[in-house]
Structures are given as structure tokens and as C-alpha cells.
N, C-alpha and C. Protein backbone atom coordinates (compact mmCIF):
# COMPACT_ATOMS: atom_id res chain seq x y z
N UNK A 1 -23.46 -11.31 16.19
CA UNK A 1 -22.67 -12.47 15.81
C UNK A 1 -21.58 -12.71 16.84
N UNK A 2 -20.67 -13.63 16.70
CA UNK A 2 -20.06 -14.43 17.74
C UNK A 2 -18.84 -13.57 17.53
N UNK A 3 -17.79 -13.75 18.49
CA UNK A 3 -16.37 -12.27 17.93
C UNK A 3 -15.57 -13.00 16.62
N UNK A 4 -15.47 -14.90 17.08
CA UNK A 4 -14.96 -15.57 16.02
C UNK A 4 -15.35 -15.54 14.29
N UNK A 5 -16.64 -15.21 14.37
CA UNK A 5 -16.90 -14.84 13.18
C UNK A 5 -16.87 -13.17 13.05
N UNK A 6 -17.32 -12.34 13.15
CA UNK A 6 -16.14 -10.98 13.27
C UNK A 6 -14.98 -11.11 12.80
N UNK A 7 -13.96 -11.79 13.65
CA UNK A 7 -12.80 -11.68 12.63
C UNK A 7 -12.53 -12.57 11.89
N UNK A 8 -13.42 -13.79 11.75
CA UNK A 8 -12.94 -14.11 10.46
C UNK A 8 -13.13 -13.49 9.14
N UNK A 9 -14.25 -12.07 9.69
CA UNK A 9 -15.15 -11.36 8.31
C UNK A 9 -13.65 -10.59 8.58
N UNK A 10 -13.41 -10.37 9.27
CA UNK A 10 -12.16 -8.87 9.17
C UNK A 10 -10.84 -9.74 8.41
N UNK A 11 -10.77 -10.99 8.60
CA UNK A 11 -9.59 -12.03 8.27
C UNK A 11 -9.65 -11.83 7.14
N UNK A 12 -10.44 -11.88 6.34
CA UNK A 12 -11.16 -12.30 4.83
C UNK A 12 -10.94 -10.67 4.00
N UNK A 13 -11.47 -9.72 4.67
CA UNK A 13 -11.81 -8.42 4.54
C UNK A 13 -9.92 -8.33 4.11
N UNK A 14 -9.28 -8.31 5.06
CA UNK A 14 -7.79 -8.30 5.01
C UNK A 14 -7.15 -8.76 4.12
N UNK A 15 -7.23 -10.02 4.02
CA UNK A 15 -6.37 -10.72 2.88
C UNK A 15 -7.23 -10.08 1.51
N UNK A 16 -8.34 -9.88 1.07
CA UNK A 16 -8.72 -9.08 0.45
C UNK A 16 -8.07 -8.01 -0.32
N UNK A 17 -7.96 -7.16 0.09
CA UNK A 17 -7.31 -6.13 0.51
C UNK A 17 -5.86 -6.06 0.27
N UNK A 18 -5.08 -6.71 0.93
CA UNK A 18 -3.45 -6.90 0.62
C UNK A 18 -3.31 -7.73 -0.76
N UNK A 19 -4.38 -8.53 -1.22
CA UNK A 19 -4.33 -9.34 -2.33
C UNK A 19 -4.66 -8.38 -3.66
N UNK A 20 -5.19 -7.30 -3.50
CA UNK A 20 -5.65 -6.21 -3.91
C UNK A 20 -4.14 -4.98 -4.39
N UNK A 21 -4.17 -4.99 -3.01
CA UNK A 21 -2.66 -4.03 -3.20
C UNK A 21 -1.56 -4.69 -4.20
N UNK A 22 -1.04 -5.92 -3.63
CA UNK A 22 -0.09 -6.47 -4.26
C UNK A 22 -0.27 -6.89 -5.53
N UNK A 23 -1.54 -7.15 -6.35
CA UNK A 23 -1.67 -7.18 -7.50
C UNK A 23 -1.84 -5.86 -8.11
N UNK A 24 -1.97 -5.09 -7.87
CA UNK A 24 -1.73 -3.72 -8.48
C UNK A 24 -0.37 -3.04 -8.12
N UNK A 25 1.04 -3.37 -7.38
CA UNK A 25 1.98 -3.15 -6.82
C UNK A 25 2.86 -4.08 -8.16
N UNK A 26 2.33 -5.06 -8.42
CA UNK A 26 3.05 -5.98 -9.52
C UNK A 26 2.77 -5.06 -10.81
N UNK A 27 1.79 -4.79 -11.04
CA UNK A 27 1.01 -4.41 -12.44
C UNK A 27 1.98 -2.98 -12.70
N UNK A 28 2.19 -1.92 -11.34
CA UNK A 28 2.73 -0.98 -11.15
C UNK A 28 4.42 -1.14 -12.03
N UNK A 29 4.98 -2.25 -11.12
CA UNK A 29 5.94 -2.65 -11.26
C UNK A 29 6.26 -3.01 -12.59
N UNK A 30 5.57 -4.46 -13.67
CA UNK A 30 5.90 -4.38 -14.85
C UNK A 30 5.07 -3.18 -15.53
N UNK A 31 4.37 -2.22 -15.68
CA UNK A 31 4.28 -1.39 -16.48
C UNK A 31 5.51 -0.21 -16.14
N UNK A 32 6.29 -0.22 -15.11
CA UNK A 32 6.88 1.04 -15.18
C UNK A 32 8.23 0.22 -15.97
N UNK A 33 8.45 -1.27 -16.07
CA UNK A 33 9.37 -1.90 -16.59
C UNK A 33 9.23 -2.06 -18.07
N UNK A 34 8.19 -2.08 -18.61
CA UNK A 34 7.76 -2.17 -19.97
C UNK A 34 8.04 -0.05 -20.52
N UNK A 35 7.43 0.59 -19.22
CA UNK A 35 8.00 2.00 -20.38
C UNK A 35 9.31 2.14 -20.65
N UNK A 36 10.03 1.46 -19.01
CA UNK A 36 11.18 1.78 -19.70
C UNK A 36 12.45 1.15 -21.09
N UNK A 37 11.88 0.00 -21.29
CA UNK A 37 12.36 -0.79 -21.90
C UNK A 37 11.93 -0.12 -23.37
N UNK A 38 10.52 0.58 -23.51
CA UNK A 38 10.02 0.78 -24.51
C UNK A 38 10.83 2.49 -24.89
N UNK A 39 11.38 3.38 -23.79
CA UNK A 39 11.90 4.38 -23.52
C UNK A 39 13.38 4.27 -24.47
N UNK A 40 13.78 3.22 -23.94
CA UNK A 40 15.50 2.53 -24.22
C UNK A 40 15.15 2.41 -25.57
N UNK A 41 14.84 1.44 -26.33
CA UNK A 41 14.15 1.65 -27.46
C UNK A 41 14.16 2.40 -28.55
N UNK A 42 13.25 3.51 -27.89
CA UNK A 42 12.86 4.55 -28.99
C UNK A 42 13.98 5.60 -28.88
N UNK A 43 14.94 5.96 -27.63
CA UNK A 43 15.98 6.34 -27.54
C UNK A 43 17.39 6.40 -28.70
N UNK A 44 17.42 4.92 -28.39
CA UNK A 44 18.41 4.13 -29.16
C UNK A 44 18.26 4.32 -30.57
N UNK A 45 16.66 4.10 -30.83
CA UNK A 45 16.41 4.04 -32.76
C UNK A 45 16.70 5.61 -32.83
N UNK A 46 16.34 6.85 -31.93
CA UNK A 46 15.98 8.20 -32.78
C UNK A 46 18.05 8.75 -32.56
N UNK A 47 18.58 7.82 -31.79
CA UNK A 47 19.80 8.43 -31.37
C UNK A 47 20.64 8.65 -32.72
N UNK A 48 20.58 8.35 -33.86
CA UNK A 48 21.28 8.36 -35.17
C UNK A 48 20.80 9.54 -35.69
N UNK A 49 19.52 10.02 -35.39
CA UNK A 49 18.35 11.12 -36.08
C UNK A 49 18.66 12.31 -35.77
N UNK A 50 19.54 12.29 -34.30
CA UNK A 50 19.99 13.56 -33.20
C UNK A 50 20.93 14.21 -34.25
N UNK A 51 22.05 13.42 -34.85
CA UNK A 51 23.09 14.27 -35.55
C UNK A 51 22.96 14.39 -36.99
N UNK A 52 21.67 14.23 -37.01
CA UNK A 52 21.36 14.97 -38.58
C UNK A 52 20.35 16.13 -38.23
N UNK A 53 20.85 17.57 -39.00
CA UNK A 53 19.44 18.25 -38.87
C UNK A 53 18.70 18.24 -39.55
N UNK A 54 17.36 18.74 -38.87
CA UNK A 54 16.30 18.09 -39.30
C UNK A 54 15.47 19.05 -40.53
């Protein structure tokens, strides 16, 4: 094949790829934002539970 098509397969291959990363870099991102929110949370509700024994 011609080199222009070559890299347009490598062009394609690429954006691929980074489109790949960065949607799993987001997903990364709100799930580590959702534990912690969900962390804060369950924190907060058991924090009354701490000074009673159990």
C-alpha cells in the first residue's frame, strides 16, 4: 500500500487508542469520586455509632 494510507491506518489506530484511554481515565476518575462520596457518607452516618459500645 501507498505510505499515505499507512498512516492514515496508524492515524485511525491512534486516535483509537487515546479515545480508549481517556474514556477509561474519566470512568477511573468518577468512580474513584463516587467511592469517595459514598466513603463520606457511610462515615458520617456510623460516626454517632463510634461512641456507643457496641
Amino acid at each position: 500500500m501507498k505510505p499515505l494510507v499507512w498512516l492514515g491506518f496508524a492515524l485511525v489506530v491512534a486516535w483509537a487508542v487515546l479515545w480508549l484511554g481517556i474514556k477509561m481515565a474519566v470512568f477511573a476518575v468518577h468512580a474513584l469520586l463516587l467511592i469517595g462520596v459514598v466513603l463520606i457518607g457511610w462515615g458520617l452516618l456510623h460516626r454517632g455509632h463510634a461512641d456507643s459500645p457496641s
